[in-house]
Protein backbone atom coordinates (compact mmCIF):
# COMPACT_ATOMS: atom_id res chain seq x y z
CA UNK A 1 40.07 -30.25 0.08
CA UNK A 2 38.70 -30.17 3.36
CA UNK A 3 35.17 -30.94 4.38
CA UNK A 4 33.05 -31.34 7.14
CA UNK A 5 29.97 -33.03 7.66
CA UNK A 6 26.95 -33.42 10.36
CA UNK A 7 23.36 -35.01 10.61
CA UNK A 8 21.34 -33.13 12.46
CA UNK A 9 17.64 -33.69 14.19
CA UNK A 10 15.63 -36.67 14.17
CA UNK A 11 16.90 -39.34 12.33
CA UNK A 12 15.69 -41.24 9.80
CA UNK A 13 16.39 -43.89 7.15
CA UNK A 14 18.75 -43.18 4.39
CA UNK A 15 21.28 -40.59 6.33
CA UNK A 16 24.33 -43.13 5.76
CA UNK A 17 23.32 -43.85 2.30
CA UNK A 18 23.39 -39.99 1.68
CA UNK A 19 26.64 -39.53 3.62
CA UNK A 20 27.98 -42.42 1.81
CA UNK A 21 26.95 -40.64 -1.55
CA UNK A 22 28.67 -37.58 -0.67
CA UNK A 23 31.62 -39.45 0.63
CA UNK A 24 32.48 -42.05 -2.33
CA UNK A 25 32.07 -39.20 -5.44
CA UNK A 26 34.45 -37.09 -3.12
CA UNK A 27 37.24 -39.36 -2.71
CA UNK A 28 36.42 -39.59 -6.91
CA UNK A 29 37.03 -36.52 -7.22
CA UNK A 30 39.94 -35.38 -4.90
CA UNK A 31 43.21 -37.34 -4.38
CA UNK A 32 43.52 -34.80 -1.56
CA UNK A 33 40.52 -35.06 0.39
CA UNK A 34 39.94 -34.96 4.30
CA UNK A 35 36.31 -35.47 5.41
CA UNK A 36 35.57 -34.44 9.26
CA UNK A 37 32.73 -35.83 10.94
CA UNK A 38 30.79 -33.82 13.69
CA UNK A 39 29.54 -36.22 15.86
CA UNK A 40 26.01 -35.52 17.19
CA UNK A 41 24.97 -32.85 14.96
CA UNK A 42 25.87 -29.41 15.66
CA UNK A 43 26.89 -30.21 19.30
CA UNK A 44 29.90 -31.99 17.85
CA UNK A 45 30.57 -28.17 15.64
CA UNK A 46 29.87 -26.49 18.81
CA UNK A 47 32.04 -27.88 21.22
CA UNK A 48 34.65 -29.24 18.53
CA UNK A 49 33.66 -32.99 19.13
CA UNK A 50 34.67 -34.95 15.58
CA UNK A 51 37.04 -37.48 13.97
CA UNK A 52 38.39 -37.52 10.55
CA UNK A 53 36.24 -40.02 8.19
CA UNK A 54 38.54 -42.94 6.08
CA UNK A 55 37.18 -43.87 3.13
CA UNK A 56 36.29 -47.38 4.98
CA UNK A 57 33.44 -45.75 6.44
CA UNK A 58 31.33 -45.05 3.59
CA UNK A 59 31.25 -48.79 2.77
CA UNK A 60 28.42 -51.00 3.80
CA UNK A 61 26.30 -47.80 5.24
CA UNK A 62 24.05 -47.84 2.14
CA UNK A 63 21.52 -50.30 3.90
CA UNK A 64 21.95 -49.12 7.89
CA UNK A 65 19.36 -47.14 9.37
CA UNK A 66 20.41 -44.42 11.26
CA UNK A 67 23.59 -42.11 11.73
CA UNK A 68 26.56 -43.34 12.15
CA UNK A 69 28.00 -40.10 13.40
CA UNK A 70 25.06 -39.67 15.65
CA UNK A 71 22.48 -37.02 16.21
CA UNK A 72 20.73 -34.68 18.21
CA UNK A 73 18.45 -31.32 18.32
CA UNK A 74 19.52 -27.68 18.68
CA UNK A 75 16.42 -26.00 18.64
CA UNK A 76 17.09 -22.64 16.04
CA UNK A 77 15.29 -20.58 18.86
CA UNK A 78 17.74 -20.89 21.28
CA UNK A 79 20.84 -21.07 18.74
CA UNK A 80 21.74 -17.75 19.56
CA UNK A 81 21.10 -18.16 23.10
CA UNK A 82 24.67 -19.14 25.37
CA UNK A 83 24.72 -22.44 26.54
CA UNK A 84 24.82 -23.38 30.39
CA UNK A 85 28.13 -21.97 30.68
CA UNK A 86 27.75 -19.15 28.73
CA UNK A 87 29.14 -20.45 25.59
CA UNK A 88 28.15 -18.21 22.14
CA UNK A 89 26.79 -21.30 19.86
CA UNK A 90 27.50 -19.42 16.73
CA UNK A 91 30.66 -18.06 17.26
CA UNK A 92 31.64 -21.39 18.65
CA UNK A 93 30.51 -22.98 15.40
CA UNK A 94 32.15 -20.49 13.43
CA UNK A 95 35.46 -21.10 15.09
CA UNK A 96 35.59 -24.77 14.51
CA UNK A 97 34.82 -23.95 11.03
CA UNK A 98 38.01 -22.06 10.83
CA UNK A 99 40.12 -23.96 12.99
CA UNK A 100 40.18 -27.28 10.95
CA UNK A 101 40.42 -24.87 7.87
CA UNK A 102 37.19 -26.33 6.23
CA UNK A 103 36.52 -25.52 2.45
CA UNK A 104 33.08 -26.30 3.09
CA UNK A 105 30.57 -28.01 5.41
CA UNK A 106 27.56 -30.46 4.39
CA UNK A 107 24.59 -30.21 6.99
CA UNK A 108 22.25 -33.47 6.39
CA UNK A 109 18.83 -31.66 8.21
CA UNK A 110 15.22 -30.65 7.85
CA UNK A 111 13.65 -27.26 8.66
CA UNK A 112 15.35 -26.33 11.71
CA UNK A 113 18.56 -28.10 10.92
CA UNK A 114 18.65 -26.27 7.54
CA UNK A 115 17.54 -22.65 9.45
CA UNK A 116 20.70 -22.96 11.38
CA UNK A 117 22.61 -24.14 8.22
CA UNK A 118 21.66 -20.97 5.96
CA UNK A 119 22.02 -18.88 9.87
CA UNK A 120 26.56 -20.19 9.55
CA UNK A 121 26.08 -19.53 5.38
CA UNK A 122 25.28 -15.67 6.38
CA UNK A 123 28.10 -15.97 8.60
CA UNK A 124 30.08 -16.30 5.60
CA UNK A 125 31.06 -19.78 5.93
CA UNK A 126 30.78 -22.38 2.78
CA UNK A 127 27.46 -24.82 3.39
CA UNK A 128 25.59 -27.35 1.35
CA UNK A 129 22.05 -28.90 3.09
CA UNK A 130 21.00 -31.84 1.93
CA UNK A 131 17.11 -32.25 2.69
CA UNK A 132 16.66 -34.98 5.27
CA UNK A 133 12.75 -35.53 6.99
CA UNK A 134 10.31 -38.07 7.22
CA UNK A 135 7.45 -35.79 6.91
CA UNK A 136 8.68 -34.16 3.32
CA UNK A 137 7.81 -30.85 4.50
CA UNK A 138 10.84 -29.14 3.36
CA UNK A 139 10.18 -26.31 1.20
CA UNK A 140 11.71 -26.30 -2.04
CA UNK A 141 12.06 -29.69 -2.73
CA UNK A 142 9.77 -32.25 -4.19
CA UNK A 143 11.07 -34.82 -1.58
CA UNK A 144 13.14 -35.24 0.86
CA UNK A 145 15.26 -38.81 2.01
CA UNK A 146 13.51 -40.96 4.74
CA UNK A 147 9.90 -39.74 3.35
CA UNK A 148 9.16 -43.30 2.13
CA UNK A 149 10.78 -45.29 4.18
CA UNK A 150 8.57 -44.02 6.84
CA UNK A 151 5.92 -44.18 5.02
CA UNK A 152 6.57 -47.95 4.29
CA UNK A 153 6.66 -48.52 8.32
CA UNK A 154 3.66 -46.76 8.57
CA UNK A 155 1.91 -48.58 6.27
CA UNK A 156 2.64 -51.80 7.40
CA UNK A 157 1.30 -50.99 11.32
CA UNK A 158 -2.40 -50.57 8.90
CA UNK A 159 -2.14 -53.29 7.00
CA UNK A 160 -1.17 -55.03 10.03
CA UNK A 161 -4.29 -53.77 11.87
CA UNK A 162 -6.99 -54.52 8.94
CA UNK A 163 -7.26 -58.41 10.11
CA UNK A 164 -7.52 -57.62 14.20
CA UNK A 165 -9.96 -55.26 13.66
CA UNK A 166 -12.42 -57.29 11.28
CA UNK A 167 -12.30 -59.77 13.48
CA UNK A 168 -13.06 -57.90 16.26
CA UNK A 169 -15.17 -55.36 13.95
CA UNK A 170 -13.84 -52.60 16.39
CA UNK A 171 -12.71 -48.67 14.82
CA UNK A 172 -9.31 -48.52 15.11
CA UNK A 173 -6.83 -45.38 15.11
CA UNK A 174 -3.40 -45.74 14.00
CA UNK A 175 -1.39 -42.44 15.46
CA UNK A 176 1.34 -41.15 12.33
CA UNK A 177 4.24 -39.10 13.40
CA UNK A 178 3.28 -35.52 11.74
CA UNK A 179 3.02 -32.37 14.06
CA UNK A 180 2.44 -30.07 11.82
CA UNK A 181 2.39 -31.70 7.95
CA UNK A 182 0.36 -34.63 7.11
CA UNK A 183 1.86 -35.34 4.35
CA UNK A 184 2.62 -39.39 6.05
CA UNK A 185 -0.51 -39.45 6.94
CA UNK A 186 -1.82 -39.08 3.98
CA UNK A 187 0.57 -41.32 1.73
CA UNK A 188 0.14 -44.16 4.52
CA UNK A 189 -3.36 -43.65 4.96
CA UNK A 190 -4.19 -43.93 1.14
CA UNK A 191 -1.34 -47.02 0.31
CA UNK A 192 -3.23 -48.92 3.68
CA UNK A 193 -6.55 -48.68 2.86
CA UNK A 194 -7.61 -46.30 5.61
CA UNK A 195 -11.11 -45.30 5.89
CA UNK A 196 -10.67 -41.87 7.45
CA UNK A 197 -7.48 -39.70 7.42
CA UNK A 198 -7.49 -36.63 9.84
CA UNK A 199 -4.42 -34.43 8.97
CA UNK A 200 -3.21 -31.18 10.76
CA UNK A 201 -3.77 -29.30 7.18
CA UNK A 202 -7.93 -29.96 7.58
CA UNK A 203 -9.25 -29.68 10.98
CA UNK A 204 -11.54 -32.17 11.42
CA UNK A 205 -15.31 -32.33 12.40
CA UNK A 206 -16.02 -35.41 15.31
CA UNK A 207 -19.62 -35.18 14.15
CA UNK A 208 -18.36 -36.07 10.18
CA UNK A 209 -15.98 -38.43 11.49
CA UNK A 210 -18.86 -40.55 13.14
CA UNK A 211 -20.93 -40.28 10.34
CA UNK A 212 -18.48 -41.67 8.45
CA UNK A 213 -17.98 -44.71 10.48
CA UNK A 214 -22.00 -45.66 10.98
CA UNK A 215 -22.44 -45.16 7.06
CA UNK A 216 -19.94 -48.13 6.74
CA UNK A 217 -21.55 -50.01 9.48
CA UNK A 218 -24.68 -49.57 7.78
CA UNK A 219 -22.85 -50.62 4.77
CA UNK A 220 -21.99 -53.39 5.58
CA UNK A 221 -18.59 -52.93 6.92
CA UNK A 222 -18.41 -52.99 10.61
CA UNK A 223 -14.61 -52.02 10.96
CA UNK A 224 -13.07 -48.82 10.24
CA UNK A 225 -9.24 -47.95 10.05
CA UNK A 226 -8.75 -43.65 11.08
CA UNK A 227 -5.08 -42.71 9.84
CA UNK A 228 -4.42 -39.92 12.36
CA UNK A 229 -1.19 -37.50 12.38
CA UNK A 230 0.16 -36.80 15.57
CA UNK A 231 -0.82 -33.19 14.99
CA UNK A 232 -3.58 -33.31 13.88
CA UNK A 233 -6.66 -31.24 15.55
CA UNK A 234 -10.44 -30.98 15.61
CA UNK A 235 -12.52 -27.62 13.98
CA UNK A 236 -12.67 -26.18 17.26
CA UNK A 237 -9.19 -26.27 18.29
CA UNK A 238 -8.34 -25.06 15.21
CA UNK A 239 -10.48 -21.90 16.42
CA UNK A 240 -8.39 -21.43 19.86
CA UNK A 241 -4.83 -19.29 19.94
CA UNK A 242 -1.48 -20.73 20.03
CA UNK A 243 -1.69 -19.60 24.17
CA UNK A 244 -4.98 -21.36 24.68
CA UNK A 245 -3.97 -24.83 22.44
CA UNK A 246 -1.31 -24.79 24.90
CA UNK A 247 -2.87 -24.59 28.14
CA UNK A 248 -5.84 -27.57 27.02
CA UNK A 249 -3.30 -29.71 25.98
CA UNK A 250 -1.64 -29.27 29.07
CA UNK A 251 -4.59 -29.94 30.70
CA UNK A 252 -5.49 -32.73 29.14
CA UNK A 253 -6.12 -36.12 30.90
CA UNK A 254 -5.40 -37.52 27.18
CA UNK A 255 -1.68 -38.68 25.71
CA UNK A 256 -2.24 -37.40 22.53
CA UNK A 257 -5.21 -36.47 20.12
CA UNK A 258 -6.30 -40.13 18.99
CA UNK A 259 -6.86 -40.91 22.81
CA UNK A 260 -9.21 -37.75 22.70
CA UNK A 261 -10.76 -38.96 19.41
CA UNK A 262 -11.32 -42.56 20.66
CA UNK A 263 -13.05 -41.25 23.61
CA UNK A 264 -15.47 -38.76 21.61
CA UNK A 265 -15.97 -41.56 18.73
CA UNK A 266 -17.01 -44.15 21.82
CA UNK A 267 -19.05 -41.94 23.36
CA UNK A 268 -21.11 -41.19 20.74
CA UNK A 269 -21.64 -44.16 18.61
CA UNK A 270 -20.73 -47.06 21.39
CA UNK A 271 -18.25 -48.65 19.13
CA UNK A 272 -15.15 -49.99 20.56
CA UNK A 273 -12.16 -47.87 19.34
CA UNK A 274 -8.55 -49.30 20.00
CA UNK A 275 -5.51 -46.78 19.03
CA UNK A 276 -2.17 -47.94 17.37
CA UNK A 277 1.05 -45.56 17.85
CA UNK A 278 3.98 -46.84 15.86
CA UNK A 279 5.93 -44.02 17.07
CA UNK A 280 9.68 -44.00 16.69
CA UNK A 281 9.18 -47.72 14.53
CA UNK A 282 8.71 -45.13 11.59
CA UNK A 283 12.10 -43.63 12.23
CA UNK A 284 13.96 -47.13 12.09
CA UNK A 285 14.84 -49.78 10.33
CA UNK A 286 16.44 -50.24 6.70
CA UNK A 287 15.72 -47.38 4.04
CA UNK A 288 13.49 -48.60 0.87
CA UNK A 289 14.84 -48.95 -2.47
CA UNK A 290 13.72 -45.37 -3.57
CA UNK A 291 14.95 -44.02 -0.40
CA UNK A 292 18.05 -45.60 -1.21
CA UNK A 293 18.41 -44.27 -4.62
CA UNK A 294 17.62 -40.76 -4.04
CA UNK A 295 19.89 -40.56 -1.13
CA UNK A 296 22.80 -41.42 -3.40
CA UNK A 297 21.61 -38.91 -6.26
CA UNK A 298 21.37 -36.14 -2.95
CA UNK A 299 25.16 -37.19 -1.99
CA UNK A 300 26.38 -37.45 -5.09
CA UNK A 301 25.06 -33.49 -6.22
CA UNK A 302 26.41 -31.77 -2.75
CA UNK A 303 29.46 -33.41 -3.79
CA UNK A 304 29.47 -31.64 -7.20
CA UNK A 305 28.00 -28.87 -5.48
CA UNK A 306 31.41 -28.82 -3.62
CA UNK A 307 33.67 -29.33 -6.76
CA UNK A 308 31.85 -26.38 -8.57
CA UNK A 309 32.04 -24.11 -5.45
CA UNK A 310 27.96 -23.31 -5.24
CA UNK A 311 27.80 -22.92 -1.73
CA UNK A 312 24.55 -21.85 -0.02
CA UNK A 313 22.79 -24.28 -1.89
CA UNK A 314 20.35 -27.05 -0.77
CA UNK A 315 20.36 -29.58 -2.95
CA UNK A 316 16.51 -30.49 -4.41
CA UNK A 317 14.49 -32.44 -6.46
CA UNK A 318 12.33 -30.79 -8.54
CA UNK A 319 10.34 -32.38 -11.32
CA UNK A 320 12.34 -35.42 -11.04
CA UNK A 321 15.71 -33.40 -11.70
CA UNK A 322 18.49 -33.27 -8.70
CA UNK A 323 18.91 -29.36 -8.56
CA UNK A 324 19.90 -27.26 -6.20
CA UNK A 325 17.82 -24.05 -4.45
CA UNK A 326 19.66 -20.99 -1.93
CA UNK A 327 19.08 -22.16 1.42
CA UNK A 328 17.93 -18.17 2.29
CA UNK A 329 14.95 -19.79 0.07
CA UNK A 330 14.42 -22.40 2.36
CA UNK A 331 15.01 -21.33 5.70
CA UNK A 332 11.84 -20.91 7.66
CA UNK A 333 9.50 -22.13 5.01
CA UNK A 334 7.08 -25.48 5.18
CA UNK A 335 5.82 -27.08 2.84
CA UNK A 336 2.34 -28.73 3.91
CA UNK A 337 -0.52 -30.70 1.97
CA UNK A 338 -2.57 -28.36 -0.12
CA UNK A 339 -6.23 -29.29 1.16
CA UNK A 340 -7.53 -29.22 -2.70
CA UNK A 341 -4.48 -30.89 -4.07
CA UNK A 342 -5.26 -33.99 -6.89
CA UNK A 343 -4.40 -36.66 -3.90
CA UNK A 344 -6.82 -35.19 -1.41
CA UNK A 345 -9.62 -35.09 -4.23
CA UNK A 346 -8.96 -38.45 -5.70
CA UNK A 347 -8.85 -39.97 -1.80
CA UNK A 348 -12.07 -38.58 -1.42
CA UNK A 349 -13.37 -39.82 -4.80
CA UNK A 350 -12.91 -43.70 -3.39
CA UNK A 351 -15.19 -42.79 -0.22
CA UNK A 352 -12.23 -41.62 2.06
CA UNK A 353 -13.11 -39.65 4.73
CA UNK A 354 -11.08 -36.16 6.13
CA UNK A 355 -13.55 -34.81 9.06
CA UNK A 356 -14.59 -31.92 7.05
């Protein structure tokens, strides 16, 4: 049995405990078994840049955050598109492939990682996904493996900022990774206590948002914590076309939207507002017990997934079960937070805010 195996995109916790899943019920299974690693992402399938994985190397990953094969991004939109030298990206993928006579490969990825993945299974090649992304915005699946150990990270940044700003009984803004799915946001904003939580899924209201904060000042309560995702955007940019979102964000004298927010909520209440960006802290560090767990489960069903011969598969939690789903299913679909979901409803039931 020969296999091959990449992480691809951003990283996140919990990609060596899945690769150490898949790794330890292989060599279980086969006495024959040679594992090749592609070493950052599909730029290591592309331009044939991998080593063949001992058994040694799934031991003592379980706890390590990030890859240890390395990473990078190959945007899907340009996958097609030759490289700098001309280079055909699929065809060189699909050559690898065949060269080191793989039985299958195993793409740890999120959306675009797992576009490409089901873009070499129509090829005709043999590929498991396994659903990697902090922002659990993979279609398909209930979760996905570095979800909430980011969510832990940003968590702690708000309940690190609660005692600063009493003290200082400022507004402050802590800036969650999230372009396009709130979904950490949310989670992070509800487990720290945040007062207000703009996501990209409900475009907020700068009027509402104020309101909010001078009915806790006049509450009694002259701090407020705003959970923020990195994507997310007011009513009225909402309103504008992808073209014209583009061209004000380019002119922007702002970094990113909780910059723009601080400025409106300053100039319109005359509260000090402070902003907090964890940034990349959320992609680091150790993976959390769950994370931990359900990486293993994820490894240990491509594995199967390989022994049975199900290829085209992502492998998924749904209901609690490790299944698997086609990745044709998958590919190109998001999965973002449903604005009238039970969290959103109960978060609003204990006074939290969302713009609207």
């Amino acid at each position: 049995m020969r296999v091959g195996m990449l992480t691809s995109g951003g990283d996140c916790q919990s990609l060596n405990a899945t690769m150490r899943g898949v790794g330890k019920a292989l060599f279980s299974m086969y006495n024959d078994l040679t594992i090749f690693g592609f070493e950052d992402g599909y730029h290591g399938l592309i331009y044939s840049q991998y080593h063949q994985m001992e058994r040694k190397e799934f031991s003592g990953i379980l706890t390590r955050g990030g890859t240890i094969l390395g990473t990078s991004r190959t945007p899907f939109k340009l996958i097609n598109e030759p490289d700098v030298n001309g280079l055909n990206k699929v065809a060189s993928m699909v050559h690898t492939y065949k060269q080191l006579k793989l039985d299958c490969l195993i793409v740890l990825g999120g959306n675009g990682s797992l576009k490409t993945a089901n873009l070499l299974s129509e090829q005709g090649l043999n590929v498991i996904g396994c659903p990697k992304t902090i922002d659990n915005d993979l279609w398909g699946t209930d979760m996905t493996f570095g979800f909430h150990s980011a969510v832990a990270v940003a968590t702690n940044a708000i309940d690190c900022i609660h005692s600063t700003a009493a003290s200082h009984k400022r507004v402050f803004i802590v800036e969650i990774m999230g372009h396009k799915v709130g979904m950490m946001t949310l989670y992070a904003g509800l487990a720290g206590g945040a007062d207000i939580i703009l996501i990209p899924e409900m475009p907020y209201h700068i009027e509402s948002v104020c309101a909010a904060i001078e009915q806790r000042y006049q509450g009694g309560s002259p701090f407020s914590i705003i959970a923020v995702a990195e994507g997310a955007m007011s009513y009225e940019d909402a309103q504008l076309s992808k073209k014209e979102l583009k061209k004000k964000l380019e002119n922007s004298k702002y970094p990113s939207v909780s910059y723009e927010l601080a400025d409106q909520i300053f100039q319109r209440t005359g509260i000090e507002v402070r902003v907090t960006v964890p940034g990349h802290t959320q992609r680091g560090g150790e993976p959390v017990p769950y994370d931990r767990v359900l990486a293993t489960q994820f490894g240990v069903e491509a594995a199967n997934l390989v022994k049975k011969g199900e290829f085209g598969n992502m492998v998924a939690m749904k209901n609690n079960i490790i299944t698997k789903i086609p990745l044709k299913e998958v590919a190109g679909k998001l999965k973002q937070v449903d604005p009238n979901s039970q969290l959103v409803q109960e978060a609003k039931e204990i006074g939290i805010s969302f713009g609207d």
